[in-house]
PDB file of N, CA and C in Angstrom:
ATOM      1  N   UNK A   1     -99.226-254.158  92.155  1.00  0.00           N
ATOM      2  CA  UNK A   1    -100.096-253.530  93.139  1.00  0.00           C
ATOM      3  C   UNK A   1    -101.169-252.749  92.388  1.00  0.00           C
ATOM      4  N   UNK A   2    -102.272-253.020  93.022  1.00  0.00           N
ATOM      5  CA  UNK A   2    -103.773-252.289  92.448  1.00  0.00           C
ATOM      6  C   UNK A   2    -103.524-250.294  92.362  1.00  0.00           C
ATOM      7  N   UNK A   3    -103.866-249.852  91.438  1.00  0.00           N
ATOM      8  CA  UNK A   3    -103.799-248.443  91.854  1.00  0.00           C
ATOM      9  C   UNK A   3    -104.581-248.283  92.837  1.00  0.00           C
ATOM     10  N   UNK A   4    -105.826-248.492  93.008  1.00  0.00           N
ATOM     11  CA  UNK A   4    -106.550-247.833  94.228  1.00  0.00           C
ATOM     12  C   UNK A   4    -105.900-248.055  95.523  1.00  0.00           C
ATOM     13  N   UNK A   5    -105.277-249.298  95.705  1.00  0.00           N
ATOM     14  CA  UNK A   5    -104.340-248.961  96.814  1.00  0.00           C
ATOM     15  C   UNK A   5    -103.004-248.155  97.433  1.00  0.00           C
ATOM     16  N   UNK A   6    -102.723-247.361  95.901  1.00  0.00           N
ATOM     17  CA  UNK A   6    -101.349-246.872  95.353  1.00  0.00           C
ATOM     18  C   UNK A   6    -102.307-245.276  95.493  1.00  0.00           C
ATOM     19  N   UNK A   7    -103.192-245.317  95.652  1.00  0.00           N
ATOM     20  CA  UNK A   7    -104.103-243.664  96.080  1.00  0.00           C
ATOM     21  C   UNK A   7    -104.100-243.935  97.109  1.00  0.00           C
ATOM     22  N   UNK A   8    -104.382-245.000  97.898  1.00  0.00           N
ATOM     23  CA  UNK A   8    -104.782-244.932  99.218  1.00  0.00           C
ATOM     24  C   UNK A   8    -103.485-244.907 100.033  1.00  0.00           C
ATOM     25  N   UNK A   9    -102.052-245.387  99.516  1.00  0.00           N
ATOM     26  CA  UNK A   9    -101.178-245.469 100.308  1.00  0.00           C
ATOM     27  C   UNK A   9    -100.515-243.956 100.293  1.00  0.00           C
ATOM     28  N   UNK A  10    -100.766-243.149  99.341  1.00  0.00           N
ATOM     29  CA  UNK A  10    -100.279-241.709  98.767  1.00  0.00           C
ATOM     30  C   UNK A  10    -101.062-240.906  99.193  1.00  0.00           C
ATOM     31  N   UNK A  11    -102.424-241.198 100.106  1.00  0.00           N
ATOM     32  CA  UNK A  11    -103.513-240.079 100.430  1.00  0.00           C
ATOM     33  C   UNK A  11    -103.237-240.189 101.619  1.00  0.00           C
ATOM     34  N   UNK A  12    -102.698-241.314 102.387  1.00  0.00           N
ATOM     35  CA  UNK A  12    -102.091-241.973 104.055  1.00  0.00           C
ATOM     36  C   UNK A  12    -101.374-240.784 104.065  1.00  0.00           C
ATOM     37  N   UNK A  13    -100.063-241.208 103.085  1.00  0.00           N
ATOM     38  CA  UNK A  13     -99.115-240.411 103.373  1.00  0.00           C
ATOM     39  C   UNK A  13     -98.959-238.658 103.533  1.00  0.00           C
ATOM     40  N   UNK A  14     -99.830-238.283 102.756  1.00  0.00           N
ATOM     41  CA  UNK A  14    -100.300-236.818 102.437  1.00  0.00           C
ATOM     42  C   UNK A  14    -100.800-236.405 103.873  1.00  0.00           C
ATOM     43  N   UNK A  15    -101.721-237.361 104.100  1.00  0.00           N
ATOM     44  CA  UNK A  15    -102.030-236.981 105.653  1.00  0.00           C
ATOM     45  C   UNK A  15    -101.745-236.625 107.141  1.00  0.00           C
ATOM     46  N   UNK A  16    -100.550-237.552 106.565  1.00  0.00           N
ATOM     47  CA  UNK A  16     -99.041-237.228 107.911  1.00  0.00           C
ATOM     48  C   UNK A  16     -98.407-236.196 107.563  1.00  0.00           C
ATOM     49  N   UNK A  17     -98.055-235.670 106.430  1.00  0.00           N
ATOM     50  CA  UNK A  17     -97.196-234.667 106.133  1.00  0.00           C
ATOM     51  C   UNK A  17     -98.659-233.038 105.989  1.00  0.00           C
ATOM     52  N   UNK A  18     -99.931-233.078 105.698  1.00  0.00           N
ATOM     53  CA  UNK A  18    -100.420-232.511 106.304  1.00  0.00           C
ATOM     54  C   UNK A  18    -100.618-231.411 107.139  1.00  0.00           C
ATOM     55  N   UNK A  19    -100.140-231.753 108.053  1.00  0.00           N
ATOM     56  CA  UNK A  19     -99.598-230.591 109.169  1.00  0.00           C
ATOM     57  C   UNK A  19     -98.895-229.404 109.404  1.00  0.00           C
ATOM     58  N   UNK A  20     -97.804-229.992 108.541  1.00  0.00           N
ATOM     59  CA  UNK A  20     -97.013-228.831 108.371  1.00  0.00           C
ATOM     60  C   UNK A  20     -97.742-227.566 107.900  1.00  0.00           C
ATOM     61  N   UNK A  21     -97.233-226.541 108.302  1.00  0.00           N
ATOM     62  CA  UNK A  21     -98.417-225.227 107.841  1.00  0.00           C
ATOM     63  C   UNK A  21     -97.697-225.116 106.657  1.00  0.00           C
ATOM     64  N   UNK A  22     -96.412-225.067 105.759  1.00  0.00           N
ATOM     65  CA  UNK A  22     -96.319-224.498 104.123  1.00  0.00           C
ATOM     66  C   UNK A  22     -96.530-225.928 103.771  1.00  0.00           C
ATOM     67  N   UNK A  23     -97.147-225.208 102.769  1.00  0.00           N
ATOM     68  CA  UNK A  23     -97.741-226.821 102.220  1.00  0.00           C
ATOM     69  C   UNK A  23     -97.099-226.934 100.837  1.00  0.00           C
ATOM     70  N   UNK A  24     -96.438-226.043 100.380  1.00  0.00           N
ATOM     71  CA  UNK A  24     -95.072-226.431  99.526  1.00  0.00           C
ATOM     72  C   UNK A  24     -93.793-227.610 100.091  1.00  0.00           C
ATOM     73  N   UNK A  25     -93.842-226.792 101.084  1.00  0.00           N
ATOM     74  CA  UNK A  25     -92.736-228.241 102.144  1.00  0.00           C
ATOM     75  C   UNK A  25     -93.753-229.501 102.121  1.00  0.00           C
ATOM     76  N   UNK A  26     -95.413-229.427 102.328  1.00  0.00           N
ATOM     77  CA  UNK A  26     -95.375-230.465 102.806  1.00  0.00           C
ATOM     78  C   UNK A  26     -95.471-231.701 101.663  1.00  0.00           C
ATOM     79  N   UNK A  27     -96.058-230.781 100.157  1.00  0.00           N
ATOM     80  CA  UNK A  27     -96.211-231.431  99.088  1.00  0.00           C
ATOM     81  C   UNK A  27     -94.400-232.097  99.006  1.00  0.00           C
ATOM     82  N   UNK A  28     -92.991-231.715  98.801  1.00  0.00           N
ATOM     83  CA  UNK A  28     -92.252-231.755  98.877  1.00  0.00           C
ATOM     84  C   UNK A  28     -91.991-232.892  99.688  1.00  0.00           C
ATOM     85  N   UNK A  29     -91.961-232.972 101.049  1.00  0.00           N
ATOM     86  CA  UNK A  29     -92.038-234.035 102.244  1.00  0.00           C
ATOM     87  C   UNK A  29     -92.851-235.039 101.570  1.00  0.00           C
ATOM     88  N   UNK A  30     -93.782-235.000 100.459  1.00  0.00           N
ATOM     89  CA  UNK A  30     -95.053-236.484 100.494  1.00  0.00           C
ATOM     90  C   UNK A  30     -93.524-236.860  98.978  1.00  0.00           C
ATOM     91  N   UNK A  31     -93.413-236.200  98.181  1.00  0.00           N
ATOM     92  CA  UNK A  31     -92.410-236.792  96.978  1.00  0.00           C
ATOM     93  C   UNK A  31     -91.416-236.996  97.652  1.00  0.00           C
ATOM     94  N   UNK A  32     -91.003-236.812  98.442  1.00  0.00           N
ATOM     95  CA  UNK A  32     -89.495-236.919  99.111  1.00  0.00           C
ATOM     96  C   UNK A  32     -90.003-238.929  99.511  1.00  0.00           C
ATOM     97  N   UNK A  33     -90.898-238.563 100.116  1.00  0.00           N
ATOM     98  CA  UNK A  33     -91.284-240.064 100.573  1.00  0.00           C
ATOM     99  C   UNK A  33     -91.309-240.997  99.940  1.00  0.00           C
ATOM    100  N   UNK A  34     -92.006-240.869  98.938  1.00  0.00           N
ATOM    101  CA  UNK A  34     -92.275-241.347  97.453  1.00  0.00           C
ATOM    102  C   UNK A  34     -91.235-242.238  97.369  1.00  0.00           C
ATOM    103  N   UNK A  35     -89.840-241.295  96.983  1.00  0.00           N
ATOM    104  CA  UNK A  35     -88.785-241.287  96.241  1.00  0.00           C
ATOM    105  C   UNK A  35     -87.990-242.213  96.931  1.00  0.00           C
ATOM    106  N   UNK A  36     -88.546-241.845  98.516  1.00  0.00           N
ATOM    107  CA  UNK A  36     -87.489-242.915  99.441  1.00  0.00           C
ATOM    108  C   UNK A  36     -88.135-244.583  99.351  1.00  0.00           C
ATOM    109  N   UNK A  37     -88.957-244.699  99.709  1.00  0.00           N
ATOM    110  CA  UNK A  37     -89.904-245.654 100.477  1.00  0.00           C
ATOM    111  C   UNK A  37     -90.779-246.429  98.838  1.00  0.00           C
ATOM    112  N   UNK A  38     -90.839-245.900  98.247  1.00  0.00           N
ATOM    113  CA  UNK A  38     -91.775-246.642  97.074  1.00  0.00           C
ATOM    114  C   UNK A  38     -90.596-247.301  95.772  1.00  0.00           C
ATOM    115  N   UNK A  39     -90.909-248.420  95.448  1.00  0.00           N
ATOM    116  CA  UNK A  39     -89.957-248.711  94.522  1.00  0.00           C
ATOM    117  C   UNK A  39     -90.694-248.190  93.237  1.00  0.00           C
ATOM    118  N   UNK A  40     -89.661-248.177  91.990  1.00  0.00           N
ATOM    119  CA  UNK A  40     -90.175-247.088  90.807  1.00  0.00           C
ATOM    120  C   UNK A  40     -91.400-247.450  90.339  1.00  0.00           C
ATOM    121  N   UNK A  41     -91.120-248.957  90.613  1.00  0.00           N
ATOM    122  CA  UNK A  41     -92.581-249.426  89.520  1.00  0.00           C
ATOM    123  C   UNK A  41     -94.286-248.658  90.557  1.00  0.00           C
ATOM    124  N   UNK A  42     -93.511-248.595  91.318  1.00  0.00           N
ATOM    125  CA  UNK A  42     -95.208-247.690  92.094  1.00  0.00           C
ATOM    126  C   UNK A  42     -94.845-246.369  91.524  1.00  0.00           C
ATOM    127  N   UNK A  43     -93.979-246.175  91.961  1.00  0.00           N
ATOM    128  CA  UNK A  43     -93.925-244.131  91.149  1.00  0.00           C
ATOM    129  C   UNK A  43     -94.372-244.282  90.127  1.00  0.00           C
ATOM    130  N   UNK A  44     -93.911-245.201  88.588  1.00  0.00           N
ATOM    131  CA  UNK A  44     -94.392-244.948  87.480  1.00  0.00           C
ATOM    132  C   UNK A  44     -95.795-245.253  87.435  1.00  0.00           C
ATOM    133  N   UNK A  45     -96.368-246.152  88.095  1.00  0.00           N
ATOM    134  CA  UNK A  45     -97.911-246.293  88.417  1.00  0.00           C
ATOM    135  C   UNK A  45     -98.713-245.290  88.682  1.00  0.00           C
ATOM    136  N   UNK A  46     -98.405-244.601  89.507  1.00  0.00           N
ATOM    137  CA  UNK A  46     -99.497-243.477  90.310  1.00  0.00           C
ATOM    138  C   UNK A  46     -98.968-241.879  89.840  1.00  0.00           C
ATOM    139  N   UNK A  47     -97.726-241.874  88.846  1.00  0.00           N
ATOM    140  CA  UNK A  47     -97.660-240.492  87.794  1.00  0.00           C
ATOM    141  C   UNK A  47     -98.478-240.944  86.631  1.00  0.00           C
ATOM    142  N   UNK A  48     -98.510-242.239  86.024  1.00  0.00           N
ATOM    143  CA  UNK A  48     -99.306-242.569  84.911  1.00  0.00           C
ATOM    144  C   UNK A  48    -100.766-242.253  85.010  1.00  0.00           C
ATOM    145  N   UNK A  49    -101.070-242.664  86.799  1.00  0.00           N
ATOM    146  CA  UNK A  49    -102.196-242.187  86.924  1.00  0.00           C
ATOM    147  C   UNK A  49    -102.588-241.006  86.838  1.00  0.00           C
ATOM    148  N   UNK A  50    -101.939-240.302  87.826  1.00  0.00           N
ATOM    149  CA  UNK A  50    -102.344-238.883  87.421  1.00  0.00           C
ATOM    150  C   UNK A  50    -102.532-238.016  86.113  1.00  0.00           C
ATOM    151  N   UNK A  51    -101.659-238.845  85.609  1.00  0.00           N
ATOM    152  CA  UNK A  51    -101.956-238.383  83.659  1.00  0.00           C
ATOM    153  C   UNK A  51    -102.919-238.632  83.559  1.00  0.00           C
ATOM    154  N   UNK A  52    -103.746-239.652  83.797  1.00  0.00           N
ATOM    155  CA  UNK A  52    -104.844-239.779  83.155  1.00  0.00           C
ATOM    156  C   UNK A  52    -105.964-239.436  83.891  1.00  0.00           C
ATOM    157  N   UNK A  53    -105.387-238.150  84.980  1.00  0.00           N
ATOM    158  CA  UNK A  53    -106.699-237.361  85.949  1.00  0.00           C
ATOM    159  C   UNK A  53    -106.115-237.710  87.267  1.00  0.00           C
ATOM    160  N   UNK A  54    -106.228-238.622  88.000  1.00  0.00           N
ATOM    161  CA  UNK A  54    -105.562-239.041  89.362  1.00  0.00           C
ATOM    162  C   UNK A  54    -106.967-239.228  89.989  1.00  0.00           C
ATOM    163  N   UNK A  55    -107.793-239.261  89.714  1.00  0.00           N
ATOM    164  CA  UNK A  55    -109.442-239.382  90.340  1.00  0.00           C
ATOM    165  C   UNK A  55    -109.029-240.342  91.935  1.00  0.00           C
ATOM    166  N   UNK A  56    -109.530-239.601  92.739  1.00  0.00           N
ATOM    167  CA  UNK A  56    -109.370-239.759  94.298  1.00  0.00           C
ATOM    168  C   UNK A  56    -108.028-239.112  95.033  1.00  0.00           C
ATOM    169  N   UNK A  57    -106.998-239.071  94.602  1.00  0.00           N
ATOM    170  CA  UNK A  57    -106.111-238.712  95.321  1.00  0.00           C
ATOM    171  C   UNK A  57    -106.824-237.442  95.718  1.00  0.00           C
ATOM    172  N   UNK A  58    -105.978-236.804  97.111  1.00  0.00           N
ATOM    173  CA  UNK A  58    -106.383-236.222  97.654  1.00  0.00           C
ATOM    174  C   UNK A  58    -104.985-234.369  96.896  1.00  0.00           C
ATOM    175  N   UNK A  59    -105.637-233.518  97.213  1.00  0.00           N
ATOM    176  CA  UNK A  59    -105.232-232.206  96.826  1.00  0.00           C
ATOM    177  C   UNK A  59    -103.500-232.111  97.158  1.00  0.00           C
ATOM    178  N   UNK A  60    -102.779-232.724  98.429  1.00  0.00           N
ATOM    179  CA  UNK A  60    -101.840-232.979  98.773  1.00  0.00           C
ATOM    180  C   UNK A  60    -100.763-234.133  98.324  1.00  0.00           C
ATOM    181  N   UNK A  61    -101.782-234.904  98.226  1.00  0.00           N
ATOM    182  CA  UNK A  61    -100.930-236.365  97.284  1.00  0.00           C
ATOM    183  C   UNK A  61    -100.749-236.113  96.000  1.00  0.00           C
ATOM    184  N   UNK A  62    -101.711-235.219  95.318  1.00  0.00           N
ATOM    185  CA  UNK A  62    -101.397-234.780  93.795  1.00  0.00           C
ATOM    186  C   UNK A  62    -100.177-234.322  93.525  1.00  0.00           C
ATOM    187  N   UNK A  63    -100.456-233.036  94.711  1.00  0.00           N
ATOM    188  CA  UNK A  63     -99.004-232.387  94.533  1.00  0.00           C
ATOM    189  C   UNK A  63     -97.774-233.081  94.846  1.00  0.00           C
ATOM    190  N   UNK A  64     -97.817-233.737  95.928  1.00  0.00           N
ATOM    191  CA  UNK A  64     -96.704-234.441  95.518  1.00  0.00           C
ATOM    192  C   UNK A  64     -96.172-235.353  94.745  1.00  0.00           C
ATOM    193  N   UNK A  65     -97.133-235.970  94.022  1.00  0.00           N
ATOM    194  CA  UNK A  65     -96.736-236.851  92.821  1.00  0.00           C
ATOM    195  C   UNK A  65     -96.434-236.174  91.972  1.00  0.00           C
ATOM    196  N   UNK A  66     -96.552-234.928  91.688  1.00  0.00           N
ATOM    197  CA  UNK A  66     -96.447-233.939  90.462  1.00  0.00           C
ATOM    198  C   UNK A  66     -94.708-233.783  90.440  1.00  0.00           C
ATOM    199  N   UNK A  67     -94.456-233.646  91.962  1.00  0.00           N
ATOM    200  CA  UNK A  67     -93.165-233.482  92.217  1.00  0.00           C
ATOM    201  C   UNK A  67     -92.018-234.310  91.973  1.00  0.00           C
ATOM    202  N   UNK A  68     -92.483-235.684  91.468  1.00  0.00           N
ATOM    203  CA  UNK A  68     -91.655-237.113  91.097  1.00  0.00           C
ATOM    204  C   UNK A  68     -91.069-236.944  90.046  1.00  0.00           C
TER     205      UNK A  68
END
């Protein structure tokens, strides 16, 4: 899978979880997702990315990838 779609499916998700007003839970809730729903080879994809900056993810999807 392309990374840019591996931002776009992690910036989706950020967006639903969003809402929640602590946004410690909600960063938490987007890795929780991650962890459930993505097989590793995407996790190791889109933490590699972020090593190397994460350019587009959104402020919420960061954090939760940070959390993986």
């Amino acid at each position: 899978m392309n990374i840019e779609r591996l931002v776009a499916m992690a910036n989706d998700i950020a967006a639903f979880f969003a809402v929640e007003p602590d946004q410690n839970s909600a960063a938490e809730q987007v890795a929780n997702h991650l962890k459930k729903f993505w097989e590793p080879r995407m996790r190791n994809e889109i933490r590699a990315f972020l090593q190397q900056g994460g350019a587009g993810l959104s402020p919420l999807a960061r954090r939760g990838v940070e959390r993986l």
